[in-house]
Protein backbone atom coordinates (compact mmCIF):
# COMPACT_ATOMS: atom_id res chain seq x y z
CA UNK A 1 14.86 23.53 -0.92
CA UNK A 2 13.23 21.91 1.94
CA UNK A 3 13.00 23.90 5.52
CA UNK A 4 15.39 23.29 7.75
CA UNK A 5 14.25 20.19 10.28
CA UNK A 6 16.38 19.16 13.50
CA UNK A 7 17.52 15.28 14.12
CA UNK A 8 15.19 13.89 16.70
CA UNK A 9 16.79 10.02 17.53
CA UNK A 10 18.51 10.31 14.19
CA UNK A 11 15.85 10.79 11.64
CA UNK A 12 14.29 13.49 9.99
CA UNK A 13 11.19 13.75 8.00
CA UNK A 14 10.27 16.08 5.32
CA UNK A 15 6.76 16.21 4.03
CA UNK A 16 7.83 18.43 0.97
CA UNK A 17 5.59 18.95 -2.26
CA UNK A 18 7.39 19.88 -5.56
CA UNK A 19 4.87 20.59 -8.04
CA UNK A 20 6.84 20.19 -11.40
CA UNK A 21 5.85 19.52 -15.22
CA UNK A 22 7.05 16.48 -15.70
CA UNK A 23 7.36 15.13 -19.26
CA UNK A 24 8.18 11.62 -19.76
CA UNK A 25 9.49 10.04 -23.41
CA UNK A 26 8.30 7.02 -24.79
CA UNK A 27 9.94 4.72 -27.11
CA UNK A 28 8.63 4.58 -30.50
CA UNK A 29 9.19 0.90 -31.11
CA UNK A 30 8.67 -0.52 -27.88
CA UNK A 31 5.90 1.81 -25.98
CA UNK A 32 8.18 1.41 -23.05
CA UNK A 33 8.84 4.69 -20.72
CA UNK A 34 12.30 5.72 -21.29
CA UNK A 35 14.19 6.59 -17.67
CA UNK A 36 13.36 9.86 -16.14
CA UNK A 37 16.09 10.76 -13.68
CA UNK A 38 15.94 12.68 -10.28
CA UNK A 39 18.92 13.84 -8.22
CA UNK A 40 18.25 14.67 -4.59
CA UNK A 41 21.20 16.18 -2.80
CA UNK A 42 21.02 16.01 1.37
CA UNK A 43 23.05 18.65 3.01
CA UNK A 44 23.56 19.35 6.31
CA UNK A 45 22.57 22.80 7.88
CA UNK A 46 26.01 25.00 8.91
CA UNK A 47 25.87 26.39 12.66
CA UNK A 48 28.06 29.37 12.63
CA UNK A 49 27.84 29.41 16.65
CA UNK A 50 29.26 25.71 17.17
CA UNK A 51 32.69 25.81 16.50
CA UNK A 52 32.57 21.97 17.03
CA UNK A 53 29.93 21.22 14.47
CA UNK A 54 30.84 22.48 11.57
CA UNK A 55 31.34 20.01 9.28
CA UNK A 56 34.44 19.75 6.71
CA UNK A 57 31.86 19.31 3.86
CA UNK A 58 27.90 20.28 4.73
CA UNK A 59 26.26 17.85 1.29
CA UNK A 60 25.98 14.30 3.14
CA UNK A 61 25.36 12.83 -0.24
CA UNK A 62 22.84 11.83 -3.26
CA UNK A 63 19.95 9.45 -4.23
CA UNK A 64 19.39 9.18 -8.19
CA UNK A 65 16.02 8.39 -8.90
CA UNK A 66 14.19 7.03 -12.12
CA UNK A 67 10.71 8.29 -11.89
CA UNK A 68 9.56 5.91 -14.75
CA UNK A 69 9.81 3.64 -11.99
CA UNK A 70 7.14 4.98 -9.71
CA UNK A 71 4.49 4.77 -12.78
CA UNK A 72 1.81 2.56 -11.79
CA UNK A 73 3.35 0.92 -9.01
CA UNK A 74 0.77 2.40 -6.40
CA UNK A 75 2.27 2.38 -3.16
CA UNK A 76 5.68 2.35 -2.72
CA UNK A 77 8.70 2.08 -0.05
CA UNK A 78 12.00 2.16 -0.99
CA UNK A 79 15.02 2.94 0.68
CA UNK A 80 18.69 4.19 -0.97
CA UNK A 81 22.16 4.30 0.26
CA UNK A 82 23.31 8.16 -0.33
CA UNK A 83 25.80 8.10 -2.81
CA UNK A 84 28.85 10.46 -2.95
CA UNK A 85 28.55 10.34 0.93
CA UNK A 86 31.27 9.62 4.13
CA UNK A 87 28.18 8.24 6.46
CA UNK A 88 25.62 5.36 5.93
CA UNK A 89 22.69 7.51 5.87
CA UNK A 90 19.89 6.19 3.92
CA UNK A 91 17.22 7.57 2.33
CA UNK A 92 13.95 6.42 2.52
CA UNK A 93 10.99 7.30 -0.33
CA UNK A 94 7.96 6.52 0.22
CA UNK A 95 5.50 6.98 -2.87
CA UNK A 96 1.43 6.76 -1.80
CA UNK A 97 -0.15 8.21 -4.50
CA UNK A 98 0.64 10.03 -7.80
CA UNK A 99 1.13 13.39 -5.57
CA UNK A 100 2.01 12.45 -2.37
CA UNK A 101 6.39 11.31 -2.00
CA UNK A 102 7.40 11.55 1.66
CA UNK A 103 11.32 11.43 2.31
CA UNK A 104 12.65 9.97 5.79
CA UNK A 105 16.67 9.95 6.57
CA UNK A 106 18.07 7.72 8.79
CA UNK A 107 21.66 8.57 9.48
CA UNK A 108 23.18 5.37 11.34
């Protein structure tokens, strides 16, 4: 779980490292990378002391990733719609380097 980070002009940026083992299948007949599927799951901090805040339902929504994806493809920027979600936040991923993911939300 990512610390908790206030909206400034909307978005918010984590700078979060996971460090997991990772194991990817490949196809025997093909040599192709089979999908390797990531769920992220935004949720929206509770405040206890705003009576007007508090939100029905705190999880704004989901991104599904495929990390085969990122394999090889140096850097990249993409940006998802969160799924299972009331608002049109989006979340953007941006891949530099075989360690480094940075996640930006936009909630518009």
């Amino acid at each position: 779980m990512t610390p908790y980070l206030k909206l400034k002009d909307h978005p918010v940026v984590w700078s979060q490292t996971l460090d997991p083992i990772l194991k990817f299948d490949i196809d025997r007949e093909t040599t192709q990378i089979l999908p390797n599927p990531l769920k992220l799951v935004v949720i929206q901090r509770i405040n206890h002391e705003d009576p007007h805040g508090l939100p029905q339902s705190p999880r704004l929504g989901a991104i599904y990733l495929n990390l085969a994806e990122y394999i090889n493809q140096g850097n990249v920027e993409r940006r998802y719609l969160l799924k299972e979600s009331k608002t049109n936040a989006t979340l953007k991923v941006l891949h530099y380097s075989p360690d480094i993911i940075l996640l930006l939300l936009i909630n518009r």
